[in-house]
Structure formats: structure tokens, C-alpha cells
Protein backbone atom coordinates (compact mmCIF):
# COMPACT_ATOMS: atom_id res chain seq x y z
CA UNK A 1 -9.24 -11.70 15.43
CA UNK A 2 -10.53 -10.18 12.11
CA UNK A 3 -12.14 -7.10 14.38
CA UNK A 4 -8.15 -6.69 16.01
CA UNK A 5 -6.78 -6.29 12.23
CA UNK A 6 -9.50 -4.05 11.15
CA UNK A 7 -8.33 -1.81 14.20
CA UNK A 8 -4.90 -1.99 13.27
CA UNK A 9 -5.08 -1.74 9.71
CA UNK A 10 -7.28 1.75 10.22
CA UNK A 11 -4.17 3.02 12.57
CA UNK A 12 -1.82 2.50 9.39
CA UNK A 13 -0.43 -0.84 10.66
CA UNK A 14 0.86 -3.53 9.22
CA UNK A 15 -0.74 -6.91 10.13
CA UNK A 16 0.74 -10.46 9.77
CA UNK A 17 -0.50 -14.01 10.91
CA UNK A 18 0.50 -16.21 12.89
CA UNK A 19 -0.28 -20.03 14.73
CA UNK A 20 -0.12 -19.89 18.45
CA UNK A 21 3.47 -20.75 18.83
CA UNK A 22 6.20 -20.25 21.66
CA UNK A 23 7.31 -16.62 20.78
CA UNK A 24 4.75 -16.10 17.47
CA UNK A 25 6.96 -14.86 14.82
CA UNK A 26 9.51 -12.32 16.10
CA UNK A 27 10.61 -13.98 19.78
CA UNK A 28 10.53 -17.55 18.79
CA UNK A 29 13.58 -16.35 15.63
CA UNK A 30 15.31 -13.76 17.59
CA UNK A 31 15.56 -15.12 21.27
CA UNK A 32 17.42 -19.05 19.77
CA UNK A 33 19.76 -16.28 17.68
CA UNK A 34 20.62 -14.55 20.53
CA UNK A 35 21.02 -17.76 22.53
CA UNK A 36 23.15 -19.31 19.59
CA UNK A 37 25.59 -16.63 19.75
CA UNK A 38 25.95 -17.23 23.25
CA UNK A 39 26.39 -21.25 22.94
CA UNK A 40 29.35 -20.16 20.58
CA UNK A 41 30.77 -17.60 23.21
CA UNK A 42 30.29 -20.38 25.80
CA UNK A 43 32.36 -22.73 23.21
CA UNK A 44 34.92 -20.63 22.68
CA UNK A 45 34.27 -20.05 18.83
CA UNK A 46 34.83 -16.36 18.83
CA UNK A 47 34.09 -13.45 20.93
CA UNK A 48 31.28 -11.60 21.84
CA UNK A 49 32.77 -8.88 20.04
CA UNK A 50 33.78 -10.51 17.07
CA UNK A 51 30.30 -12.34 16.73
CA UNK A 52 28.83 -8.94 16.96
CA UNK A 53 31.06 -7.43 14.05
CA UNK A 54 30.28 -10.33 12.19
CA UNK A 55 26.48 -10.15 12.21
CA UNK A 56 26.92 -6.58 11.60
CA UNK A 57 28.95 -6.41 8.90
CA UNK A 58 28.02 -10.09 7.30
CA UNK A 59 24.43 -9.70 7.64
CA UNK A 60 24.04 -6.32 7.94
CA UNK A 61 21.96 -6.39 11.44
CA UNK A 62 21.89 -2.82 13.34
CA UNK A 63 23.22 -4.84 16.32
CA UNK A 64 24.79 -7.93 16.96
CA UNK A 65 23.36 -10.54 19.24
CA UNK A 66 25.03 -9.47 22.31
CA UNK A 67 24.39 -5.96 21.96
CA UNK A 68 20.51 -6.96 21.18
CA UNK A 69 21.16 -9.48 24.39
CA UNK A 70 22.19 -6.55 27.27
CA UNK A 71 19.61 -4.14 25.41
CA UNK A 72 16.48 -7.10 26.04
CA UNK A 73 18.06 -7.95 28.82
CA UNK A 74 20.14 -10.68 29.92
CA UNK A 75 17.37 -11.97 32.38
CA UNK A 76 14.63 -11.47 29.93
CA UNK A 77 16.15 -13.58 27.57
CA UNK A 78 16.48 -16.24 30.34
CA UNK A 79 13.39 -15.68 31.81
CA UNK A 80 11.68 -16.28 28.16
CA UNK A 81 13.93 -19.73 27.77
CA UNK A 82 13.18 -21.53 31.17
CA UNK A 83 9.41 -21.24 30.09
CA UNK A 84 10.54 -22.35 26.69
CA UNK A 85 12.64 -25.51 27.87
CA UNK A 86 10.73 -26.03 30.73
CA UNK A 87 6.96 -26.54 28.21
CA UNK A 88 9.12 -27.96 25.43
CA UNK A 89 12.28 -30.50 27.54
CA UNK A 90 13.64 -32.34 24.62
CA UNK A 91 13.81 -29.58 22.22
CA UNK A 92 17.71 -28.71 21.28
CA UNK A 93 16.57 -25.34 20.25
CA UNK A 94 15.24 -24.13 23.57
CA UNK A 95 18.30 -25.54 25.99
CA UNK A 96 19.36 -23.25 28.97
CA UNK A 97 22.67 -21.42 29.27
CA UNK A 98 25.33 -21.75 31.94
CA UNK A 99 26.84 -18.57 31.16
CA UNK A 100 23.48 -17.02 31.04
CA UNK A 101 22.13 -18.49 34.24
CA UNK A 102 25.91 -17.59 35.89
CA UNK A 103 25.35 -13.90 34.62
CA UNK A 104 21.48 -13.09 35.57
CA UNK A 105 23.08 -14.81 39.56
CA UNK A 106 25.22 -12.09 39.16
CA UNK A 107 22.82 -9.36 38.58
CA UNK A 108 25.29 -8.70 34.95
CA UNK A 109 21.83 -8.03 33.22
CA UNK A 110 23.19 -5.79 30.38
CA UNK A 111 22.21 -2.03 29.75
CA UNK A 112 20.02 -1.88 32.52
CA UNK A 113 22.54 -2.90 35.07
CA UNK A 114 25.75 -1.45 33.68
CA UNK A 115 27.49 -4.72 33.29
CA UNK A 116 26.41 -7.79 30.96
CA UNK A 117 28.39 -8.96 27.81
CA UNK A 118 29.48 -5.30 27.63
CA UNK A 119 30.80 -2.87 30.65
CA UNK A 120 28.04 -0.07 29.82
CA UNK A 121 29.01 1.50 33.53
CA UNK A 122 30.86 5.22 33.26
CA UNK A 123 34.19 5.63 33.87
């Protein structure tokens, strides 16, 4: 561990720590946020597009969660939760998504496939 900072320190990187957890730092904050925002599309609480403005405006994010969803990847961010709820059952946090599993069945994967909470396809 101590040899893979030294490396990345000496290519001007900044290092941080972290316990073996599902998703280390980054993932395991950003993929329930993405998923939240899609439990409260798949509630009816607002919009895609209004959740979006909202995050971008409110918290000042460069994108909102469904922009940052169809830019992972709508199947990625599945593909990363089944593992999730499948090694951790009775965690809340880590449930699956209808809409999500309904969209990936689909092929609506986001950016990559032209279609997922946003039509990215030219007219």
C-alpha cells in the first residue's frame, strides 16, 4: 500500500484512504444518489428533469443524477447494485430498481445508446 502512494504522490497525485468497502469512497456515495433520485422518479416526487435542476442549482453539482446516470450508464449503475444487494440482502440502501431493471431490458442505457432518462438520439 505505502509503495502505491509513494508512486502516486511522485506523479503529483492526490492520495486518500480508505477500508475495503462496497464502492471505497466515491461509488459507494454516488451510485445510492443516483439510485435515490431514481426511487423518487419511480414515486412520482418530481421529474427527472426537475430533480436534475434541483441538484444543479440547489447544490451546485455539474450534473444532476440522471444526467450522471445515462453518462455511467444505466446498466452500469445496475450492474454495480445487483452485486451490491445481492452481497449485502437486507440493506435498504442497496435495493434494486424496477424502472432501472425495465430500462437496461430495454437496451435505454443512456448516452451510449441514444435513449435512457434523456432522448440523446439526433433528430
Amino acid at each position: 500500500f505505502d509503495s502505491l502512494v509513494q508512486f502516486s504522490q511522485a506523479l503529483g497525485k492526490t492520495t486518500v484512504e480508505c477500508k475495503d468497502t462496497p464502492g471505497f469512497i466515491v461509488n459507494r456515495l454516488l451510485v445510492p444518489y443516483m439510485m435515490e433520485a431514481v426511487r423518487m422518479l419511480e414515486r412520482g416526487d418530481a421529474s427527472a428533469r426537475d430533480i436534475d435542476v434541483a441538484m444543479k442549482l440547489g447544490a451546485g453539482y455539474p450534473m444532476g443524477p440522471f444526467e450522471l446516470t445515462d453518462y455511467v450508464g444505466i446498466d452500469t449503475c445496475k450492474f454495480i447494485m445487483d452485486g451490491w444487494s445481492e452481497k449485502y440482502p437486507d440493506v435498504e440502501l442497496f435495493r434494486q430498481s424496477p424502472l432501472i431493471n425495465k430500462m437496461v431490458a430495454e437496451g435505454k442505457l443512456g448516452m451510449k445508446t441514444g435513449q435512457g432518462f434523456y432522448d440523446y438520439r439526433k433528430k
